[in-house]
Structures are given as structure tokens and as C-alpha cells.
Protein backbone atom coordinates (compact mmCIF):
# COMPACT_ATOMS: atom_id res chain seq x y z
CA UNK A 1 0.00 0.00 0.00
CA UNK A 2 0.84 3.54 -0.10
CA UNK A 3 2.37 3.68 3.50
CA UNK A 4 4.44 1.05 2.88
CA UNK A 5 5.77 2.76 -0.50
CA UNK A 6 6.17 5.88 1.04
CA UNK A 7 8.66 4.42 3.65
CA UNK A 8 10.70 2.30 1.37
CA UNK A 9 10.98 5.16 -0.85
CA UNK A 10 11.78 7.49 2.22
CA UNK A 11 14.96 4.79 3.23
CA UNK A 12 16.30 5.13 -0.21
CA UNK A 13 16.04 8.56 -0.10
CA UNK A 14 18.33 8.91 3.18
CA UNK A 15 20.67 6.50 1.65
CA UNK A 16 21.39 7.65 -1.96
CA UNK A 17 19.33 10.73 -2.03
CA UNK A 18 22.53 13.12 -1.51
CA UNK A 19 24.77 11.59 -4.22
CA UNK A 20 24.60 14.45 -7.19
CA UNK A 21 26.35 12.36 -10.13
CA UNK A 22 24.35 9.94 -12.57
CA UNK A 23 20.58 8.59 -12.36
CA UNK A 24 20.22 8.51 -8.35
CA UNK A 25 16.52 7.80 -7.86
CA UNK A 26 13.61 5.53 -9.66
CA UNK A 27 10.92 7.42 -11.05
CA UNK A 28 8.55 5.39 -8.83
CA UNK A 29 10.72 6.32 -5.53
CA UNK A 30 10.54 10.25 -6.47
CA UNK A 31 6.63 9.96 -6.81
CA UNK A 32 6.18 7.60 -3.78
CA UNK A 33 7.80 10.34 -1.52
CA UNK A 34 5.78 13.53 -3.30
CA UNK A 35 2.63 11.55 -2.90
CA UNK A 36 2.75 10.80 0.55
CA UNK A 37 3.02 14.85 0.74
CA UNK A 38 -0.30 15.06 -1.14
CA UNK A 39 -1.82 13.28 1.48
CA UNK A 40 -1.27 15.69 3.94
CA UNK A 41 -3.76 17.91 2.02
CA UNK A 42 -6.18 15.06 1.14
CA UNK A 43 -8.95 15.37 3.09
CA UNK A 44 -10.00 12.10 2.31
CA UNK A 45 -7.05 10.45 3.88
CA UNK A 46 -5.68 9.98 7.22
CA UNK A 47 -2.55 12.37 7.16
CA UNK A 48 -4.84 14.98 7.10
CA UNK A 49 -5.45 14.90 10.49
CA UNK A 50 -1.25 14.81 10.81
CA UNK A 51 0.12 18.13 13.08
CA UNK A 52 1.95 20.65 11.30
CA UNK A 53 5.02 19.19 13.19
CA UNK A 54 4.68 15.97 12.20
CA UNK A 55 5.43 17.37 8.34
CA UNK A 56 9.57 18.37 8.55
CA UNK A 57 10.49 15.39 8.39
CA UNK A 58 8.60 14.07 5.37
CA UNK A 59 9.22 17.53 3.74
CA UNK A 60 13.30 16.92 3.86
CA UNK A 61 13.05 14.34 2.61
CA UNK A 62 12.53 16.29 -0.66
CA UNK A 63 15.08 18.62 0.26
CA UNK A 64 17.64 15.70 0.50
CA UNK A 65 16.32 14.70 -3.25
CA UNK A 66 16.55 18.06 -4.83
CA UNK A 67 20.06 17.80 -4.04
CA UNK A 68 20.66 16.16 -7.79
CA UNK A 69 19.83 17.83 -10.69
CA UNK A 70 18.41 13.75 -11.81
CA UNK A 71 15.84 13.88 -8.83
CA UNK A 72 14.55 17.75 -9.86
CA UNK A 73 13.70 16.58 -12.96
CA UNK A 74 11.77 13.33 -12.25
CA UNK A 75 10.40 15.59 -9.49
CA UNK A 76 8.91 17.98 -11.82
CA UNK A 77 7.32 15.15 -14.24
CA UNK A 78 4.93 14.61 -10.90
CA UNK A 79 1.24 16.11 -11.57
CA UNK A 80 0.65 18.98 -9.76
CA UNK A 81 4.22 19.13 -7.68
CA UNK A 82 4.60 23.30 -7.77
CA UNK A 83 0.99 23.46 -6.39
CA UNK A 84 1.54 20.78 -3.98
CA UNK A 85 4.86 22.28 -2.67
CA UNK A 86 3.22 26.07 -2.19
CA UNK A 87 0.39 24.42 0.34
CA UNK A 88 3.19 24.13 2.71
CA UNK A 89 4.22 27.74 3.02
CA UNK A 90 0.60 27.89 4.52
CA UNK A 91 -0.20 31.34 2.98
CA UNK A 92 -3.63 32.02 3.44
CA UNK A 93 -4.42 28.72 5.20
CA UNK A 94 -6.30 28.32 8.31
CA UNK A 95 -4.09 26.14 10.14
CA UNK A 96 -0.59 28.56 10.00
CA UNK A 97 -0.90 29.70 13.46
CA UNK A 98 -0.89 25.80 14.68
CA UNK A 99 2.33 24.74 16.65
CA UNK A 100 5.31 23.81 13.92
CA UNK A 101 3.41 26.31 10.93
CA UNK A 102 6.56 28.97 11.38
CA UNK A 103 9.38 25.97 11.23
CA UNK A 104 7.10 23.66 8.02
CA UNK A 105 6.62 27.72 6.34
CA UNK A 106 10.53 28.25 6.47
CA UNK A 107 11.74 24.76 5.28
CA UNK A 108 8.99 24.77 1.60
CA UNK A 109 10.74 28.50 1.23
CA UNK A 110 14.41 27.07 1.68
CA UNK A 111 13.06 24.08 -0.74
CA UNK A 112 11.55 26.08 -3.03
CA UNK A 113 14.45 28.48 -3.48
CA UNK A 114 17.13 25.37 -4.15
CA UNK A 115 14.37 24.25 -6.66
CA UNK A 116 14.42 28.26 -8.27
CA UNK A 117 18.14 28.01 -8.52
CA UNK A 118 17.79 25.34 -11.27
CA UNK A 119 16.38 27.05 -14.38
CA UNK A 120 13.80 24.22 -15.13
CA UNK A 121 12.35 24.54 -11.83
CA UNK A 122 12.60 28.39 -12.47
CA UNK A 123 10.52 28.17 -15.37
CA UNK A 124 7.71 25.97 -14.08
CA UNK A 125 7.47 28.39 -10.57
CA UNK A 126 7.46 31.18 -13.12
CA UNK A 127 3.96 29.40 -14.98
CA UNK A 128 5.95 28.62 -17.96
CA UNK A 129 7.71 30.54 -19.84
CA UNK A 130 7.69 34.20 -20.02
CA UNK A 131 5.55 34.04 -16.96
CA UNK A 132 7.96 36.27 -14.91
CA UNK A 133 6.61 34.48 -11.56
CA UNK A 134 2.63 35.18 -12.17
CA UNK A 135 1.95 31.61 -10.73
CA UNK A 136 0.45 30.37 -7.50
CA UNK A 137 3.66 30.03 -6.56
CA UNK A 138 5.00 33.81 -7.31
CA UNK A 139 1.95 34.73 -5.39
CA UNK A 140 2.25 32.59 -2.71
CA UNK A 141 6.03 33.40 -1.96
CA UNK A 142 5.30 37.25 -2.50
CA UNK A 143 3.26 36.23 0.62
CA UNK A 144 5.71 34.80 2.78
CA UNK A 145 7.68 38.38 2.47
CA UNK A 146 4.79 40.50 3.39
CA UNK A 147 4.00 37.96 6.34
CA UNK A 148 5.01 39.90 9.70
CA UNK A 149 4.78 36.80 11.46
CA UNK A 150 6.48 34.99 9.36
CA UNK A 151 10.53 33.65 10.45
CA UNK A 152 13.54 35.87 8.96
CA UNK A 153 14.90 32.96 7.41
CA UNK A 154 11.26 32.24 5.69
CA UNK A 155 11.29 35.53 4.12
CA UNK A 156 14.82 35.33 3.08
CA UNK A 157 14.68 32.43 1.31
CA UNK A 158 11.28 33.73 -0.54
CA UNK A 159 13.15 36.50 -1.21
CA UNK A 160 15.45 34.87 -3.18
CA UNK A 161 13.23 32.81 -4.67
CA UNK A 162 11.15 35.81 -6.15
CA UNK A 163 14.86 37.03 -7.23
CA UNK A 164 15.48 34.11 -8.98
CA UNK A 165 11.89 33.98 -10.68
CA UNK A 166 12.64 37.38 -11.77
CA UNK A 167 15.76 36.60 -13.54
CA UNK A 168 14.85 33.50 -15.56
CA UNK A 169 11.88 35.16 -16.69
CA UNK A 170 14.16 38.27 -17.10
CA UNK A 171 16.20 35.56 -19.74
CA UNK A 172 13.62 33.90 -21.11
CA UNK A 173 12.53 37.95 -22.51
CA UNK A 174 15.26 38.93 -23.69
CA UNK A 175 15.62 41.25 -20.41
CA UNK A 176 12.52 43.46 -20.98
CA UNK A 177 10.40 44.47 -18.05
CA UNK A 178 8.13 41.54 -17.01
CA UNK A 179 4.68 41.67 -15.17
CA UNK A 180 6.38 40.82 -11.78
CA UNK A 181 9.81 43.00 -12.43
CA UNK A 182 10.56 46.48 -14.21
CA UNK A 183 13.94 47.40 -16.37
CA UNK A 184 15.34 49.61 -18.57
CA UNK A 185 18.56 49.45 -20.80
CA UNK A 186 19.89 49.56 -23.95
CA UNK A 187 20.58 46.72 -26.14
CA UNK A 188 24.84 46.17 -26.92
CA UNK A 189 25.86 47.61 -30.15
CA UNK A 190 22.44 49.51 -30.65
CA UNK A 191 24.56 52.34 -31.79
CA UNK A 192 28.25 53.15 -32.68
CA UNK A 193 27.98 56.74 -30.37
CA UNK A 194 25.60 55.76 -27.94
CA UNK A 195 27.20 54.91 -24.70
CA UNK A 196 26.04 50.97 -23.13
CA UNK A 197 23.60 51.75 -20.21
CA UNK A 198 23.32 49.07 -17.29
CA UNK A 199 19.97 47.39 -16.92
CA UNK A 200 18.06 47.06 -14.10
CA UNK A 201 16.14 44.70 -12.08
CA UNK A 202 13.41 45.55 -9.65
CA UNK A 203 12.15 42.44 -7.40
CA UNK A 204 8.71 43.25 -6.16
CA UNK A 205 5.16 42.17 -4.86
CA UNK A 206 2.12 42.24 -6.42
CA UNK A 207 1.10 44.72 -4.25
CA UNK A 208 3.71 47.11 -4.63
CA UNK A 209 2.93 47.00 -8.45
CA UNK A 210 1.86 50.52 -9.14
CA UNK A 211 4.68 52.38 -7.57
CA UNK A 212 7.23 50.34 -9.40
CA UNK A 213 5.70 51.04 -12.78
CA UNK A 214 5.97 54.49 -11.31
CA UNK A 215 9.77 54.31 -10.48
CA UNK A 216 10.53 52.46 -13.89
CA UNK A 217 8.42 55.33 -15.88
CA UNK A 218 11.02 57.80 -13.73
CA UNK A 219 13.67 55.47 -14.81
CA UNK A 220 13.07 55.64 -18.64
């Protein structure tokens, strides 16, 4: 059954998960783990009950697995994985005042900045490409930053996340201004007496949209 799946593939995790060369982890192993995580959000099953406390450890597992570039992947091949992994920074949920919400909030942001740094991963937390972080999961880490309540090192890490969203979708456009990010520059070589002028990146919130369009109108 699933439970037993989930904790075979959970002891092969803590035993080869770490190694970053060749093809580390089965397909089936990578989706055993990431489905046990659904659960915790099914309310059909019996991990939904599960404390927020009781989630860490499942949830590093992951972290151990994202290690390889192999595992992010396979990962990423798993219906639904960038909507299941922004449930646990608990924005807008009712349960992220419950004992171990501020610890299980940090540790997805930490994950889910490793997963940014790897430009596959970048794209699909970005909706695709050229979506310059306008999905659930741009929204949801825009979130974490405005959170007051939320740990330093949980807003750090979405920090760099949105930072990271910004500059793949940043690449994927060539470096124009993007929905979630404004810029200004001058293309190399766009003309023999025109000096090169540095471009720009603004990291922002959704929220906080206005006044940048504002500052990048100033800008240009």
C-alpha cells in the first residue's frame, strides 16, 4: 500500500538521495515520496489529520532529493508538484498559526528556493515561460515576504526565490520588463555613439505593483 511505498521510498532517499552524479533515484521512488506529501492535504485520507510538526520530516526528505539535478527533474514530471509544494508555506491557510506552521513555512521556502536556482524549476514556478513568476507560486512566496509573522529565514529564502523567478523570466525575454519586475537598458551595439547603459532589475510584490511602474516610468 501507499504507506508502505512511502517508507521504502523514504529509506532510499536517506541513503542515496545526496549523491549528485548519474541517475540517483527511480521514477517510482521520487513519486512515492511527493505523494505521501499530497496526502497531507487530502482530506480524504488519514494524514490529514497529521500536526503541522509531524510534516519536517517528510518535507526533507525532498530537500535531501533536490540535491541532484536527476531527482529535480523526475520531481517535476509529478502532476501537480509546484501546487503541492506552495500548500506548505501555509499562505492564506487556516491552520498557519498551529504549533510547527513557522518551522514547516521556512523549510517549503528554503526548498523552493534550491528548486528556483535550477532554471527548469525556475521556469515551471514562473507558470511557464515568459511568466515572470505570475503563478500560485509567485503569489504565494510574495506572501511569505509581506507575512510579519512569518521567520527571517522564511522571508529570506522567498526573497530569493522571487529574485530568482525574476531573472529567468528576465532571460527567457530577452531582459525586458516583465509583469512581476521592471527594467530599462539599452541593447549592446544599438549604436556606434551611444554609450552601453546598465539594466536594471526591480524584485517586487504584487502589491507594490503601481509604484514600481511608477519608479521604472522615472527610470526611462
Amino acid at each position: 500500500g501507499m504507506s508502505l511505498a512511502a517508507s521504502a521510498a523514504g529509506a532510499v532517499v536517506e541513503l542515496v538521495g545526496r549523491n549528485e552524479e548519474g541517475k540517483i533515484l527511480s521514477r517510482e521512488t521520487v513519486f512515492a515520496v511527493l505523494a505521501k506529501l499530497a496526502l497531507f492535504f487530502d482530506k480524504s485520507s488519514a494524514f490529514f489529520e497529521r500536526s503541522l510538526s509531524s510534516m519536517p520530516r517528510d518535507l526533507s526528505r525532498l530537500t535531501t532529493m533536490a540535491i541532484s539535478d536527476t531527482n529535480k527533474r523526475l520531481m517535476l514530471e509529478f502532476d501537480g508538484v509546484v501546487e503541492l509544494l506552495v500548500k506548505f508555506l501555509l499562505v492564506g491557510s487556516p491552520r498557519r498559526g498551529e504549533k510547527g506552521g513557522d518551522a514547516l513555512q521556512e523549510q517549503a521556502a528554503g526548498l523552493l528556493l534550491t528548486l528556483s536556482l535550477f532554471e527548469p524549476w525556475a521556469e515551471a514556478l514562473g507558470g511557464g515561460a515568459g511568466g515572470g513568476g505570475r503563478s500560485g507560486a509567485g503569489d504565494a512566496l510574495c506572501g511569505v515576504v509581506s507575512d510579519e509573522t512569518a521567520t527571517e529565514g522564511g522571508r529570506q529564502s522567498a526573497k530569493q526565490a522571487l529574485f530568482q523567478l525574476e531573472r529567468q523570466h528576465a532571460s527567457a525575454t530577452g531582459g525586458a520588463a516583465g509583469a512581476g519586475g521592471a527594467g530599462a537598458g539599452v541593447a549592446p551595439g544599438a549604436g556606434s555613439g551611444m554609450q552601453r547603459r546598465k539594466h536594471a532589475m526591480v524584485s517586487y510584490c504584487w502589491a507594490q505593483q503601481e509604484v514600481v511602474k511608477r519608479v521604472h516610468a522615472a527610470l526611462v
